[in-house]
PDB file of N, CA and C in Angstrom:
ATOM      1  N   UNK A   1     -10.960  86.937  89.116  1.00  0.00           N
ATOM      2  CA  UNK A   1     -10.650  87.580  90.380  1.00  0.00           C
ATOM      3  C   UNK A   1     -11.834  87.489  91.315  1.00  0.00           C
ATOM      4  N   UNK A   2     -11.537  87.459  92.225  1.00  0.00           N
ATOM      5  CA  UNK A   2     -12.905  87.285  93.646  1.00  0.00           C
ATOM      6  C   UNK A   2     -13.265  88.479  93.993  1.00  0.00           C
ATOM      7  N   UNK A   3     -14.073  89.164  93.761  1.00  0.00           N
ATOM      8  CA  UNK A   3     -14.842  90.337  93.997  1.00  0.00           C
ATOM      9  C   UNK A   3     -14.711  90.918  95.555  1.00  0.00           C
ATOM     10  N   UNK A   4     -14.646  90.063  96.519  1.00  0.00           N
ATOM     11  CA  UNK A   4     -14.305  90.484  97.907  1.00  0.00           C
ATOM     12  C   UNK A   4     -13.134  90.542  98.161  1.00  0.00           C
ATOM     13  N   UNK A   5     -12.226  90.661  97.543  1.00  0.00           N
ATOM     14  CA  UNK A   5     -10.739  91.379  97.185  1.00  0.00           C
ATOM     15  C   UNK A   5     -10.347  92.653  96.741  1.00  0.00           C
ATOM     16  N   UNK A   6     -11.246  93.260  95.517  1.00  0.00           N
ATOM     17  CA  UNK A   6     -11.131  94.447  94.856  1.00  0.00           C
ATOM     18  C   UNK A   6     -12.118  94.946  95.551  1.00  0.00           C
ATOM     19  N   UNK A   7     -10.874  96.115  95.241  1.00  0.00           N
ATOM     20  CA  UNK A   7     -11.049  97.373  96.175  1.00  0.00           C
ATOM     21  C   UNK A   7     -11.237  98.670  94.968  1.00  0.00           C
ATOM     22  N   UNK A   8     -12.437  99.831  95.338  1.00  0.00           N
ATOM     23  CA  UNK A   8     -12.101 100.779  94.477  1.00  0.00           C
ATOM     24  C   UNK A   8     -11.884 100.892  93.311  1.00  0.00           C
ATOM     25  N   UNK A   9     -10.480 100.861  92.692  1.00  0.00           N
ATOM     26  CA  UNK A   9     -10.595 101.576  91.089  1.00  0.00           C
ATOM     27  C   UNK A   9     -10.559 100.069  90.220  1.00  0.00           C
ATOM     28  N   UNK A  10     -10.094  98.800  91.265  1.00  0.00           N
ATOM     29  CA  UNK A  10      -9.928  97.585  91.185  1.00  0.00           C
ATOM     30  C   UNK A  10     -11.360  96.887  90.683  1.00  0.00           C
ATOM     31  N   UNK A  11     -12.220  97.492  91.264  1.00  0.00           N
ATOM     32  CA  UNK A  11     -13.546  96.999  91.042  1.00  0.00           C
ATOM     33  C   UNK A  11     -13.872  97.445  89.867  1.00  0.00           C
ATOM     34  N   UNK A  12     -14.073  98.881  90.026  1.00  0.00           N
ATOM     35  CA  UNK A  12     -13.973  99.586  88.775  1.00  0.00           C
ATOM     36  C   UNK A  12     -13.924  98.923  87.658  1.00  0.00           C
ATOM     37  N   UNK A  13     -12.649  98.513  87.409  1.00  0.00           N
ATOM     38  CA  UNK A  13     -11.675  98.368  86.048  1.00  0.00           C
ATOM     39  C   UNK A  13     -12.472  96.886  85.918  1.00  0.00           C
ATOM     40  N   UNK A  14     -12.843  96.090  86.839  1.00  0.00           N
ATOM     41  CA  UNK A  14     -13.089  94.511  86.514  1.00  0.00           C
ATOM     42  C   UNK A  14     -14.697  94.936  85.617  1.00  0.00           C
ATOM     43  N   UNK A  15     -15.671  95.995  86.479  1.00  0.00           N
ATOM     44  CA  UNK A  15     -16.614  96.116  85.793  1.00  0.00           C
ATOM     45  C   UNK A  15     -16.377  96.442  84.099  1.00  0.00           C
ATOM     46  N   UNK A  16     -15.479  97.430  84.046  1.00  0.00           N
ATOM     47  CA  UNK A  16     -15.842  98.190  82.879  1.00  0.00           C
ATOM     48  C   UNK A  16     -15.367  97.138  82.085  1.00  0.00           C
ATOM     49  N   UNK A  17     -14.432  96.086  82.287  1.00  0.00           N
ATOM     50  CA  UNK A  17     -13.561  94.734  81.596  1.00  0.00           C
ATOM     51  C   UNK A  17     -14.568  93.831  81.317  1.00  0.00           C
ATOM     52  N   UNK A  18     -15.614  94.114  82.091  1.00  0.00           N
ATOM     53  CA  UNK A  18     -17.187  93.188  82.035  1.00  0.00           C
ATOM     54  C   UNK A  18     -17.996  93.694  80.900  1.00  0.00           C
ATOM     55  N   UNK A  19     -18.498  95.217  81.059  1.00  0.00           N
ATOM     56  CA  UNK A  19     -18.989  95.671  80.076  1.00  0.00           C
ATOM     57  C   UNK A  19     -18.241  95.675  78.766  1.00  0.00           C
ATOM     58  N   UNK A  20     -17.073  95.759  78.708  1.00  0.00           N
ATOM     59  CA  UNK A  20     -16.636  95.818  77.347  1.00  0.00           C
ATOM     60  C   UNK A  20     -17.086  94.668  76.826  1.00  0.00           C
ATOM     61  N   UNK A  21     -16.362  93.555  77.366  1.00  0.00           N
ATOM     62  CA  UNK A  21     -16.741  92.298  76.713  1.00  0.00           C
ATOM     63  C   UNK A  21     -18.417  91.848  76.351  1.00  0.00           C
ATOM     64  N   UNK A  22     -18.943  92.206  77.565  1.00  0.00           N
ATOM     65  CA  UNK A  22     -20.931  92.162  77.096  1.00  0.00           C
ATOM     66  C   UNK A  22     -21.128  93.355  75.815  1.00  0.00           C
ATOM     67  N   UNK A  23     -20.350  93.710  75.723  1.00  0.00           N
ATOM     68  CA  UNK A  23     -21.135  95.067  74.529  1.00  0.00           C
ATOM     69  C   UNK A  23     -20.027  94.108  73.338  1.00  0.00           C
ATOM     70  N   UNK A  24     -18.938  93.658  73.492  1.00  0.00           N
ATOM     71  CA  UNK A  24     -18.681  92.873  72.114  1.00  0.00           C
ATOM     72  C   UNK A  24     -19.877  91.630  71.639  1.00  0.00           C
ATOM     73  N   UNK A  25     -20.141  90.800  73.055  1.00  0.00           N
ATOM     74  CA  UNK A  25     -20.913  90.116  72.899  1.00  0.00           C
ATOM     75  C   UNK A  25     -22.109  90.199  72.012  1.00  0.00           C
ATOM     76  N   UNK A  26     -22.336  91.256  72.436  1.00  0.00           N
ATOM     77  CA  UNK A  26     -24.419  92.094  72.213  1.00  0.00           C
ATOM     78  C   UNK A  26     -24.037  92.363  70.684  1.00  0.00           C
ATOM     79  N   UNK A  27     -22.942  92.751  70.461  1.00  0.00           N
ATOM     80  CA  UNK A  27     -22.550  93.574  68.779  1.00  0.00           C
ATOM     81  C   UNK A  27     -22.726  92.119  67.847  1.00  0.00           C
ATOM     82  N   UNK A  28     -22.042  90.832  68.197  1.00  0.00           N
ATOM     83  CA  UNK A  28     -21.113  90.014  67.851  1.00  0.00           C
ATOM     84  C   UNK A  28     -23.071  89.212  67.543  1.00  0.00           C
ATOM     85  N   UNK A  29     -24.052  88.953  68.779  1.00  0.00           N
ATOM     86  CA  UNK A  29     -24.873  88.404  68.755  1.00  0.00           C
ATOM     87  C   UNK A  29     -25.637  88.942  67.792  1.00  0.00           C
ATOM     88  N   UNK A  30     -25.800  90.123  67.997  1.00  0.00           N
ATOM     89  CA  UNK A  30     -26.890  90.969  66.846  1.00  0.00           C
ATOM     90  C   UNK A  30     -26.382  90.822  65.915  1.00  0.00           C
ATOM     91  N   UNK A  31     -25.395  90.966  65.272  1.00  0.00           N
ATOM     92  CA  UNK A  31     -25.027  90.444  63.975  1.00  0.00           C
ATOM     93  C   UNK A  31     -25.027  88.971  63.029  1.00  0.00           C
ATOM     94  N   UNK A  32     -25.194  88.501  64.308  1.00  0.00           N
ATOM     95  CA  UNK A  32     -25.602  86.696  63.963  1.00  0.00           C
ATOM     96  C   UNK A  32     -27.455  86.712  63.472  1.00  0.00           C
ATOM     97  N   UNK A  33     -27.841  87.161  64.803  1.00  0.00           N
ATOM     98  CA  UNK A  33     -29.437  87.203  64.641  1.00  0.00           C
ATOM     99  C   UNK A  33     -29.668  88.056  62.862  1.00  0.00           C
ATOM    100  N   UNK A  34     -29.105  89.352  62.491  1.00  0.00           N
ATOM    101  CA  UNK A  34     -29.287  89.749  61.250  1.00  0.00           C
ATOM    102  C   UNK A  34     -29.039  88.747  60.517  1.00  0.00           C
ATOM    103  N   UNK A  35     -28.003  88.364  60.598  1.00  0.00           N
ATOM    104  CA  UNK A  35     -27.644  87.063  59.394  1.00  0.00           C
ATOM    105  C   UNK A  35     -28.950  86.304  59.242  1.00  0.00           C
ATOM    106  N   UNK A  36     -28.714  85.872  60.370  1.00  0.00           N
ATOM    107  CA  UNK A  36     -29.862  84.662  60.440  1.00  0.00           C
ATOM    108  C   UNK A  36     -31.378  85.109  59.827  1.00  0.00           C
ATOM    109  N   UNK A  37     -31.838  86.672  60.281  1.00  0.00           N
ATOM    110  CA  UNK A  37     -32.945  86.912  59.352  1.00  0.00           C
ATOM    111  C   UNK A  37     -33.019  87.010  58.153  1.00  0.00           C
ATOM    112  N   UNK A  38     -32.034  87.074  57.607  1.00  0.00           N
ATOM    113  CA  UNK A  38     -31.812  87.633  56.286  1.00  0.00           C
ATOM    114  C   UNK A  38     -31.775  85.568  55.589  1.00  0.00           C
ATOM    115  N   UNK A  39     -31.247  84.774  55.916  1.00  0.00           N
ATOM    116  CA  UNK A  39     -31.745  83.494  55.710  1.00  0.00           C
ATOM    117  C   UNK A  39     -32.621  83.284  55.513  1.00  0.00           C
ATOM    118  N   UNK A  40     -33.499  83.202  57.097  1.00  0.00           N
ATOM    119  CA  UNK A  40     -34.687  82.842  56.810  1.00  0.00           C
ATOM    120  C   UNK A  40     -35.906  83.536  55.996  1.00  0.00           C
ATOM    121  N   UNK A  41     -35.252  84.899  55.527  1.00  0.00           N
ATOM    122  CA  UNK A  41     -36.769  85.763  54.561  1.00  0.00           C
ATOM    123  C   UNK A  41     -36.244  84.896  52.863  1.00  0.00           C
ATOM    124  N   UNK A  42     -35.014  84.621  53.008  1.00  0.00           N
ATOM    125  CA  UNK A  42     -34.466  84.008  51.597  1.00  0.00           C
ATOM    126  C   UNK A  42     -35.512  82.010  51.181  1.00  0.00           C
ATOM    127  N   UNK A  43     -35.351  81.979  52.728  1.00  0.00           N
ATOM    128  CA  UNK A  43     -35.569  80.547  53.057  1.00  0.00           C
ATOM    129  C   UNK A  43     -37.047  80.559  52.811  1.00  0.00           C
ATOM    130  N   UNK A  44     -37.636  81.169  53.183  1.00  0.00           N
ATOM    131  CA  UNK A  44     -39.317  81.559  53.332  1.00  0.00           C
ATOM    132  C   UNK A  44     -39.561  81.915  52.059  1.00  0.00           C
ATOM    133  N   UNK A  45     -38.847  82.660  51.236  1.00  0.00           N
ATOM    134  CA  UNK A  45     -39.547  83.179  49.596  1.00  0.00           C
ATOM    135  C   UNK A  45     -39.399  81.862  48.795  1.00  0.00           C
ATOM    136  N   UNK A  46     -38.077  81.045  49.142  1.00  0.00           N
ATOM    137  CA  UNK A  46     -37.683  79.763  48.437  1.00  0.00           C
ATOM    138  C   UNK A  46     -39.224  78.755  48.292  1.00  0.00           C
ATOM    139  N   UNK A  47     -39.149  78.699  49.837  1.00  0.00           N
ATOM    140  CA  UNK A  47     -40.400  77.652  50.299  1.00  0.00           C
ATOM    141  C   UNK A  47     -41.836  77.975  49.630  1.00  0.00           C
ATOM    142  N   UNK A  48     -42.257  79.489  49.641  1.00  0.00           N
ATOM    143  CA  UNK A  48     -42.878  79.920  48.750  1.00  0.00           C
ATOM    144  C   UNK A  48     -43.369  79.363  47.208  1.00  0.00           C
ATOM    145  N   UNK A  49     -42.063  79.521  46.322  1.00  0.00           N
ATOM    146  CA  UNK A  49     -41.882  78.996  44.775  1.00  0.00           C
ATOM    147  C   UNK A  49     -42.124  78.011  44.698  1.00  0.00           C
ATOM    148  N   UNK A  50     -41.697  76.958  45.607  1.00  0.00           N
ATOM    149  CA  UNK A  50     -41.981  75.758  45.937  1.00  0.00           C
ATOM    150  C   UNK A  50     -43.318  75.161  45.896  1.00  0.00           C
ATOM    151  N   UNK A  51     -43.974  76.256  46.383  1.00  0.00           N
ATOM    152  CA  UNK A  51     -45.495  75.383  47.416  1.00  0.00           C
ATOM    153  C   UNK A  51     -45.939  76.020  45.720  1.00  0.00           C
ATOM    154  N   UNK A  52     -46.469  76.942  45.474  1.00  0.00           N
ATOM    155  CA  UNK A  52     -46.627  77.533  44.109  1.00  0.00           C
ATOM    156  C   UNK A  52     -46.652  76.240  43.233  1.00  0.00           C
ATOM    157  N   UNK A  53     -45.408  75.856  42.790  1.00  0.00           N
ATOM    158  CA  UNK A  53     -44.996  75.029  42.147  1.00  0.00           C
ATOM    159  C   UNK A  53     -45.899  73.881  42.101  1.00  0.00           C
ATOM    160  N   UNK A  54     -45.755  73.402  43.401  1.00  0.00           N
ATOM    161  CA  UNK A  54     -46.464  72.062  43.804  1.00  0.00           C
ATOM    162  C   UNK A  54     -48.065  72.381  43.889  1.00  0.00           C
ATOM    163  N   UNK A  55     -48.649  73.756  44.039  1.00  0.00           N
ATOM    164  CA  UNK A  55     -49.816  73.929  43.712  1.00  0.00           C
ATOM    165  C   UNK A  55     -50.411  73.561  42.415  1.00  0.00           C
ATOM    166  N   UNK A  56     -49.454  74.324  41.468  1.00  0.00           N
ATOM    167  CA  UNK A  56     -49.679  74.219  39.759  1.00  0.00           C
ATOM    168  C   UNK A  56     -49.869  72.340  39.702  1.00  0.00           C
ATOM    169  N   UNK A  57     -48.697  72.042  40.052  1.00  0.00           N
ATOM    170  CA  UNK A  57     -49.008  70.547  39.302  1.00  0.00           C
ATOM    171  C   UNK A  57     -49.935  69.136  40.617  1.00  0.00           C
ATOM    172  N   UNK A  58     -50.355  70.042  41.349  1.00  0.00           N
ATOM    173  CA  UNK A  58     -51.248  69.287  41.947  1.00  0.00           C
ATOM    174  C   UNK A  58     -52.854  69.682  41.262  1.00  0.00           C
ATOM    175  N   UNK A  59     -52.605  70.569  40.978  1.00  0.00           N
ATOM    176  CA  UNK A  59     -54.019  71.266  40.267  1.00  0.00           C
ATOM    177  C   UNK A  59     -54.135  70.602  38.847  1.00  0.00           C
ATOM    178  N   UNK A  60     -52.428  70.363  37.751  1.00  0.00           N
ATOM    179  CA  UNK A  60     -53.179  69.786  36.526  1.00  0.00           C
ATOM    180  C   UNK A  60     -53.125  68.303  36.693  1.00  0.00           C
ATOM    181  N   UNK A  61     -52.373  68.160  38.030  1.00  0.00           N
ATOM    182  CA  UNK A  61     -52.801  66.180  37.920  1.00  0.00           C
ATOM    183  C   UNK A  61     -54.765  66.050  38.465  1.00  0.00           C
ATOM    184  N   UNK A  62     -55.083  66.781  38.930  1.00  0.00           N
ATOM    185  CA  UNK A  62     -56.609  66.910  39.151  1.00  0.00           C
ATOM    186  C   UNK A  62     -57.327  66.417  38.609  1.00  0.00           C
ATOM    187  N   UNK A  63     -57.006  66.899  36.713  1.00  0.00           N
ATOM    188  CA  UNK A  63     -57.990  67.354  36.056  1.00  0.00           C
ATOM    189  C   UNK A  63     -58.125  65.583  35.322  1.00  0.00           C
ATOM    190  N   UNK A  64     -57.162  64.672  35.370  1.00  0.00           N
ATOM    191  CA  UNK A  64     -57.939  62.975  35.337  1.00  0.00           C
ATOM    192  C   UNK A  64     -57.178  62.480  34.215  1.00  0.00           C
ATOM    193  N   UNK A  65     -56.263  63.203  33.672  1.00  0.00           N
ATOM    194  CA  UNK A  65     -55.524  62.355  32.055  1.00  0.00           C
ATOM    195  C   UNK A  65     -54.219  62.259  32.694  1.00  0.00           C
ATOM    196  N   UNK A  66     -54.137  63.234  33.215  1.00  0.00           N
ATOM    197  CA  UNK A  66     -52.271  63.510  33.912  1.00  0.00           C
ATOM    198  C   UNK A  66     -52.297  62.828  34.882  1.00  0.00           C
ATOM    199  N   UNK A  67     -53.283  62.159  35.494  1.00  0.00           N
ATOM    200  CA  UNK A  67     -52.906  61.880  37.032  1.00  0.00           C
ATOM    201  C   UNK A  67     -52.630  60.423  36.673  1.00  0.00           C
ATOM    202  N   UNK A  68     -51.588  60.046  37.418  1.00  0.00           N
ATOM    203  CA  UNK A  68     -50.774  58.746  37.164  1.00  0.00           C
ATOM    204  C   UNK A  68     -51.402  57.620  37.913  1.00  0.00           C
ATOM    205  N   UNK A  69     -52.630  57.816  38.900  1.00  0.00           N
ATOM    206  CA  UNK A  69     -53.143  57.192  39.702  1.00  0.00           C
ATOM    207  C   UNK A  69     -53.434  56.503  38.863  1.00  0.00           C
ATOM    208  N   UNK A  70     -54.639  57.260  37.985  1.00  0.00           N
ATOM    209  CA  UNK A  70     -55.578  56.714  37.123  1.00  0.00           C
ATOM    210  C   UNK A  70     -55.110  55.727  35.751  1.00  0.00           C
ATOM    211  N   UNK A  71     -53.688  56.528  35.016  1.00  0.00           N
ATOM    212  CA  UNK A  71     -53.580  55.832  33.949  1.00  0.00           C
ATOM    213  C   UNK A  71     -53.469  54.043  34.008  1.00  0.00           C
ATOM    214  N   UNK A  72     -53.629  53.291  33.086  1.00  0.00           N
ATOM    215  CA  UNK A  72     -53.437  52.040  32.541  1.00  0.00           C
ATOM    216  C   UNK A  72     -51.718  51.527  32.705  1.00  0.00           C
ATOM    217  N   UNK A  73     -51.713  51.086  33.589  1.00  0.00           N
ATOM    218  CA  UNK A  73     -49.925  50.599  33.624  1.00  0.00           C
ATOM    219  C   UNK A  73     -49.745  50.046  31.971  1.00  0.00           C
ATOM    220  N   UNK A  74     -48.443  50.151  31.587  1.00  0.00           N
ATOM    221  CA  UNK A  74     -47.805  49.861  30.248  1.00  0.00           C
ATOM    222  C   UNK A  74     -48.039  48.601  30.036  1.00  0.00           C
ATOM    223  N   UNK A  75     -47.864  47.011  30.828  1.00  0.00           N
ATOM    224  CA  UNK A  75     -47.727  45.660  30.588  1.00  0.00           C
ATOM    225  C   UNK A  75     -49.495  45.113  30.444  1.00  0.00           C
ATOM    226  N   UNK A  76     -50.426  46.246  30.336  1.00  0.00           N
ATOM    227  CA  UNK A  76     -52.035  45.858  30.308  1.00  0.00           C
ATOM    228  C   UNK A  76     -51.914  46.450  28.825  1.00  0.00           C
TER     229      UNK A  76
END
């Protein structure tokens, strides 16, 4: 509707038809954004175990028997 048409309770009603829908919006958005944090703290502890992980076995390939750089290929 064109705003320089409504008149009074006309206007009214278009606003509050505005706000309703922005306050479903705002409900509908915030509930996405929760989701979404709740991912990424899952996503972030994952990545965590991970790096851990890859710490441990970057630390015992270090130590010069494990590290595959170094060993003797099989056909020598």
């Amino acid at each position: 509707m064109d705003n320089d048409t409504l008149t009074g309770d006309g206007r009214i009603t278009e606003l509050e038809s505005r706000l309703a829908f922005q306050d479903d919006l705002i409900e509908e958005l915030n509930s996405i954004v929760g989701k979404q944090q709740v991912q990424l703290n899952r996503l972030e502890a994952s990545l965590n175990v991970i790096a851990e992980k890859f710490r441990g076995v970057e630390s015992q390939g270090a130590s010069g028997a494990d590290n595959p750089q170094e060993e003797t290929p099989p056909h020598y």
